[in-house]
N, C-alpha and C. Protein backbone atom coordinates (compact mmCIF):
# COMPACT_ATOMS: atom_id res chain seq x y z
N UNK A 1 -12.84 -36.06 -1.78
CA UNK A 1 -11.48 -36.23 -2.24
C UNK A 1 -10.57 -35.33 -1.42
N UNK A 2 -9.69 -36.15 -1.03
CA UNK A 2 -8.36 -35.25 0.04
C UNK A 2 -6.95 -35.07 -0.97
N UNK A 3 -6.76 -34.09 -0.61
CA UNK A 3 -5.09 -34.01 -1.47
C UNK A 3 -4.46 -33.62 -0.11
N UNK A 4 -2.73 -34.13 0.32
CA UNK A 4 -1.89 -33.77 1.08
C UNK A 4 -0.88 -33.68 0.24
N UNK A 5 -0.36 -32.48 0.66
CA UNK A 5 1.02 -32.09 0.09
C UNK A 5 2.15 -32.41 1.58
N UNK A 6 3.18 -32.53 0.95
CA UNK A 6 4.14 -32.63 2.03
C UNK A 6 5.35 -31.58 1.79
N UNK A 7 5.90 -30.95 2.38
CA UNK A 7 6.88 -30.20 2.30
C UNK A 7 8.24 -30.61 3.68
N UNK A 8 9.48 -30.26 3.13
CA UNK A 8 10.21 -30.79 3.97
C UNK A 8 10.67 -29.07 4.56
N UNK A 9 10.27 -28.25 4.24
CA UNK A 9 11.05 -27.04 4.87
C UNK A 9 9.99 -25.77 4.71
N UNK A 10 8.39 -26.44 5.03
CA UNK A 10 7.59 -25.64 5.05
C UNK A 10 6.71 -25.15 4.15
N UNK A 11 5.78 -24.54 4.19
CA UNK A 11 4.98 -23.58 3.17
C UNK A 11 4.97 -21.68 3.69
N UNK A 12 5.32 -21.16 2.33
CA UNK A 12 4.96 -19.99 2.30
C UNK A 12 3.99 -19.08 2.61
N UNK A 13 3.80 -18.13 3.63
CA UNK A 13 2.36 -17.97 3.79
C UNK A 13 1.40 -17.31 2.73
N UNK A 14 1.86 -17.07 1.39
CA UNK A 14 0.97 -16.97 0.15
C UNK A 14 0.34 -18.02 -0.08
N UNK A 15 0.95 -19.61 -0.09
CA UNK A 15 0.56 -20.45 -0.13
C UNK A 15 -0.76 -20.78 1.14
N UNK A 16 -0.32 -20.74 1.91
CA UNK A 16 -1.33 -20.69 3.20
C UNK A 16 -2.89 -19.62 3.04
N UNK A 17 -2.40 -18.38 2.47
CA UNK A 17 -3.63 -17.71 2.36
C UNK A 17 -4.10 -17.96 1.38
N UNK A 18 -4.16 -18.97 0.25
CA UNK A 18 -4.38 -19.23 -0.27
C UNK A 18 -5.66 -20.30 -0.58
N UNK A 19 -5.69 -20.83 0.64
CA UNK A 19 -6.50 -21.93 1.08
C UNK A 19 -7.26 -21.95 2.31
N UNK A 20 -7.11 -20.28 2.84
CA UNK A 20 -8.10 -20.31 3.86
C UNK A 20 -9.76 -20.05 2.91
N UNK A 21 -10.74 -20.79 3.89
CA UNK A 21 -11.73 -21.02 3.48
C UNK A 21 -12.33 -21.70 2.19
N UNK A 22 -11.86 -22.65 2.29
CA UNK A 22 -11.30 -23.62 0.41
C UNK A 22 -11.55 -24.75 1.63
N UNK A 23 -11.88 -25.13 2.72
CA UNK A 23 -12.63 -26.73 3.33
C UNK A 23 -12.58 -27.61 2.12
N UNK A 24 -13.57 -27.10 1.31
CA UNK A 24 -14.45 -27.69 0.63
C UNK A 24 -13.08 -28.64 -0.47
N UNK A 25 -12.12 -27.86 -0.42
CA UNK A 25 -10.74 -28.38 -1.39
C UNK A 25 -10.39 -29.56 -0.68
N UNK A 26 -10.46 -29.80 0.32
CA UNK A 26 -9.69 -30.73 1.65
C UNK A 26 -8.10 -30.98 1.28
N UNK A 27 -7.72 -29.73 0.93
CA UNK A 27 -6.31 -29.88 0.80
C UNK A 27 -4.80 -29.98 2.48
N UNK A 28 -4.57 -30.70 2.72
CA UNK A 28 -3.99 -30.94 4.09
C UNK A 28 -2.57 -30.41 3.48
N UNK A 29 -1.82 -29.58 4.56
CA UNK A 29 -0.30 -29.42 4.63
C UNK A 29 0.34 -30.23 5.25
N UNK A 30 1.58 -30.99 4.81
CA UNK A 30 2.38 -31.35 5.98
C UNK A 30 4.03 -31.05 5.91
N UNK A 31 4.39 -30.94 7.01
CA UNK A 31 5.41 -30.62 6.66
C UNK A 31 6.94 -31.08 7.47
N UNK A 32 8.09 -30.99 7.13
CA UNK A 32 8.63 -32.20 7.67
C UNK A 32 8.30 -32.65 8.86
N UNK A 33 8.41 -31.65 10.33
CA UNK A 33 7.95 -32.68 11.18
C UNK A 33 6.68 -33.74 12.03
N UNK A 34 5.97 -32.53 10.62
CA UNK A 34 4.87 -33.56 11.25
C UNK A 34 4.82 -34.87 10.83
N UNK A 35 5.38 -35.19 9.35
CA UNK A 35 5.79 -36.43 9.09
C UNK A 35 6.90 -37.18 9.94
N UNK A 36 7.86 -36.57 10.22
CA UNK A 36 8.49 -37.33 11.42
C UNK A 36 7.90 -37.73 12.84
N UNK A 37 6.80 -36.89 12.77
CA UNK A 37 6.08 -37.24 14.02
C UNK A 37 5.59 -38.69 13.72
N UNK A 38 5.10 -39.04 12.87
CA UNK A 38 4.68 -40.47 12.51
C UNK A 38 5.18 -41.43 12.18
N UNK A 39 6.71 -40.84 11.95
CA UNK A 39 7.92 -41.79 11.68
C UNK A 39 7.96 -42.47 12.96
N UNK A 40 7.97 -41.08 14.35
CA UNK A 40 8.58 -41.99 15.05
C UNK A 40 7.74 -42.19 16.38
N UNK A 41 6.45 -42.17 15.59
CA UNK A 41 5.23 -42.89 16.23
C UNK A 41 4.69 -42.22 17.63
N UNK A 42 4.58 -40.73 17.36
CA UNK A 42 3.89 -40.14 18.19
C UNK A 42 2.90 -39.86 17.96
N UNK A 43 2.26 -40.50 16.60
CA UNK A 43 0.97 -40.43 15.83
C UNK A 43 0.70 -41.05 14.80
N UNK A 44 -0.44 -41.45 14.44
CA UNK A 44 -0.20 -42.47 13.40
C UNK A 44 -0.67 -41.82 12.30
N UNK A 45 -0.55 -41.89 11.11
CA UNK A 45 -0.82 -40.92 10.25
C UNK A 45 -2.15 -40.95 9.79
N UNK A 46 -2.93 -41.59 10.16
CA UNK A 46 -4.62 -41.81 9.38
C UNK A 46 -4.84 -40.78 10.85
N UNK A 47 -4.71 -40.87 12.32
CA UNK A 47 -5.29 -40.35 12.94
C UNK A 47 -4.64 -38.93 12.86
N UNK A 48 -3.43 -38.03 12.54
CA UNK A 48 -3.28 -37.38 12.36
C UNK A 48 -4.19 -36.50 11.30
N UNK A 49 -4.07 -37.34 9.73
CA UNK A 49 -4.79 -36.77 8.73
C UNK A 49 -6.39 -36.11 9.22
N UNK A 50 -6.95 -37.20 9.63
CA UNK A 50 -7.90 -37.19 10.53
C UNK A 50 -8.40 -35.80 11.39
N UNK A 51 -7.54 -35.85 12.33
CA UNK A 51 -7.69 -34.44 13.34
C UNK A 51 -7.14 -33.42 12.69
N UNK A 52 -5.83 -33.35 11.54
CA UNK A 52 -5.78 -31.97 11.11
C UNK A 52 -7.16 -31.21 10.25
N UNK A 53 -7.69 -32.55 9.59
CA UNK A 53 -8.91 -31.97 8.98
C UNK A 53 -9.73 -31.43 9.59
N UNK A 54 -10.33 -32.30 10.67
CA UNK A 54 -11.34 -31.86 11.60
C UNK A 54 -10.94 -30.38 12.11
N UNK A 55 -9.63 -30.05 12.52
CA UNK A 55 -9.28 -28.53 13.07
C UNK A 55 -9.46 -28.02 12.02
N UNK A 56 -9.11 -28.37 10.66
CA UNK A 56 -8.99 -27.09 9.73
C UNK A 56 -10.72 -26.70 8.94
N UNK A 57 -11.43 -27.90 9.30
CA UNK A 57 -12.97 -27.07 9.20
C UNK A 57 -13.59 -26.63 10.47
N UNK A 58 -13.29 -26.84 11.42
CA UNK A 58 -13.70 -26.09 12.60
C UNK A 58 -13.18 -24.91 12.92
N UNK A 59 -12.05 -24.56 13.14
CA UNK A 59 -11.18 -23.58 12.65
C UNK A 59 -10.81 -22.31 11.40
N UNK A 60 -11.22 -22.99 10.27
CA UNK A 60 -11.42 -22.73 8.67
C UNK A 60 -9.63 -21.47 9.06
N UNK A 61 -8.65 -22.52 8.84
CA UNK A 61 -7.53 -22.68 9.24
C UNK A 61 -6.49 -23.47 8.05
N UNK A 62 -5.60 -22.84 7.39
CA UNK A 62 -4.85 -23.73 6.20
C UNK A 62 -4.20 -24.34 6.77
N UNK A 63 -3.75 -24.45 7.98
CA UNK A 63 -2.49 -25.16 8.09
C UNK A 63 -2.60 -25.32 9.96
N UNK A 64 -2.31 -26.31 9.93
CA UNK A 64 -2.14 -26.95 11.58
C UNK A 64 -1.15 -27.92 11.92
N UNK A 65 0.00 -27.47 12.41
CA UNK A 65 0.94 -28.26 12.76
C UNK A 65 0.61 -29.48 13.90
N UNK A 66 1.17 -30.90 13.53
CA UNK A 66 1.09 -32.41 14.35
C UNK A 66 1.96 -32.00 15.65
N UNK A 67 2.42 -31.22 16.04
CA UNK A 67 2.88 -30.83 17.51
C UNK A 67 1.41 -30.20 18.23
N UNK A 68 0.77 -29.19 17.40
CA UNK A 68 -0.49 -29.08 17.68
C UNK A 68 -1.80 -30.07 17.99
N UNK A 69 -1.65 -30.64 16.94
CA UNK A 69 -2.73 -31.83 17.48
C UNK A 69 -2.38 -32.68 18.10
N UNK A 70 -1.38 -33.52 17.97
CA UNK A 70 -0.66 -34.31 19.38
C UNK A 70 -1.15 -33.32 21.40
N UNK A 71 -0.31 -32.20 20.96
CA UNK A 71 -0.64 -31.64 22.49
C UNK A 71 -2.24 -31.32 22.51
N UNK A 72 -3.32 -30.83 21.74
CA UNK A 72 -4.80 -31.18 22.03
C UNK A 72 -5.43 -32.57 22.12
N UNK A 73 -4.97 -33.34 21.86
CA UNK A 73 -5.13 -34.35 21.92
C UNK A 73 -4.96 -35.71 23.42
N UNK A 74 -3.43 -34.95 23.93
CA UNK A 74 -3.24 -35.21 25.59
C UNK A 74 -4.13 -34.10 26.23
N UNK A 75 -4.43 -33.17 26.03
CA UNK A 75 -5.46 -32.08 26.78
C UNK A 75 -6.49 -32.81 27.10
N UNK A 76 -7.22 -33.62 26.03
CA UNK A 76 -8.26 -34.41 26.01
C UNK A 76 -8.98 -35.63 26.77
């Protein structure tokens, strides 16, 4: 089970330390632009959801911004 929250002006980093090492929660952040990133189709949002997860258990990481995975992603 995945939960995504969306925020339009960010998360707090209480909130953030909150969920390091919690994988197991599969709780995803997003926040406005990474949703605009998919608005305006520099990613599609299943493959986004997708790779933020994968970074945030490889990583064991609360939060990974879609400017981030977009640019690892052209690295690739």
């Amino acid at each position: 089970m995945r939960a995504v929250f969306i925020s339009y002006n960010g998360f707090t980093q209480e909130c953030k330390d909150s969920l390091v090492g919690k994988s197991e929660e599969r709780v995803i952040l997003l926040e406005g632009y990474d949703l605009r990133s998919v608005l305006e189709c520099d990613i599609a949002l299943d493959v986004l959801l997708h790779d933020i997860q994968a970074y945030l258990v490889k990583y064991n990481k609360p939060y990974v911004s879609a400017i981030e995975i977009i640019n690892l992603r052209r690295r690739s």
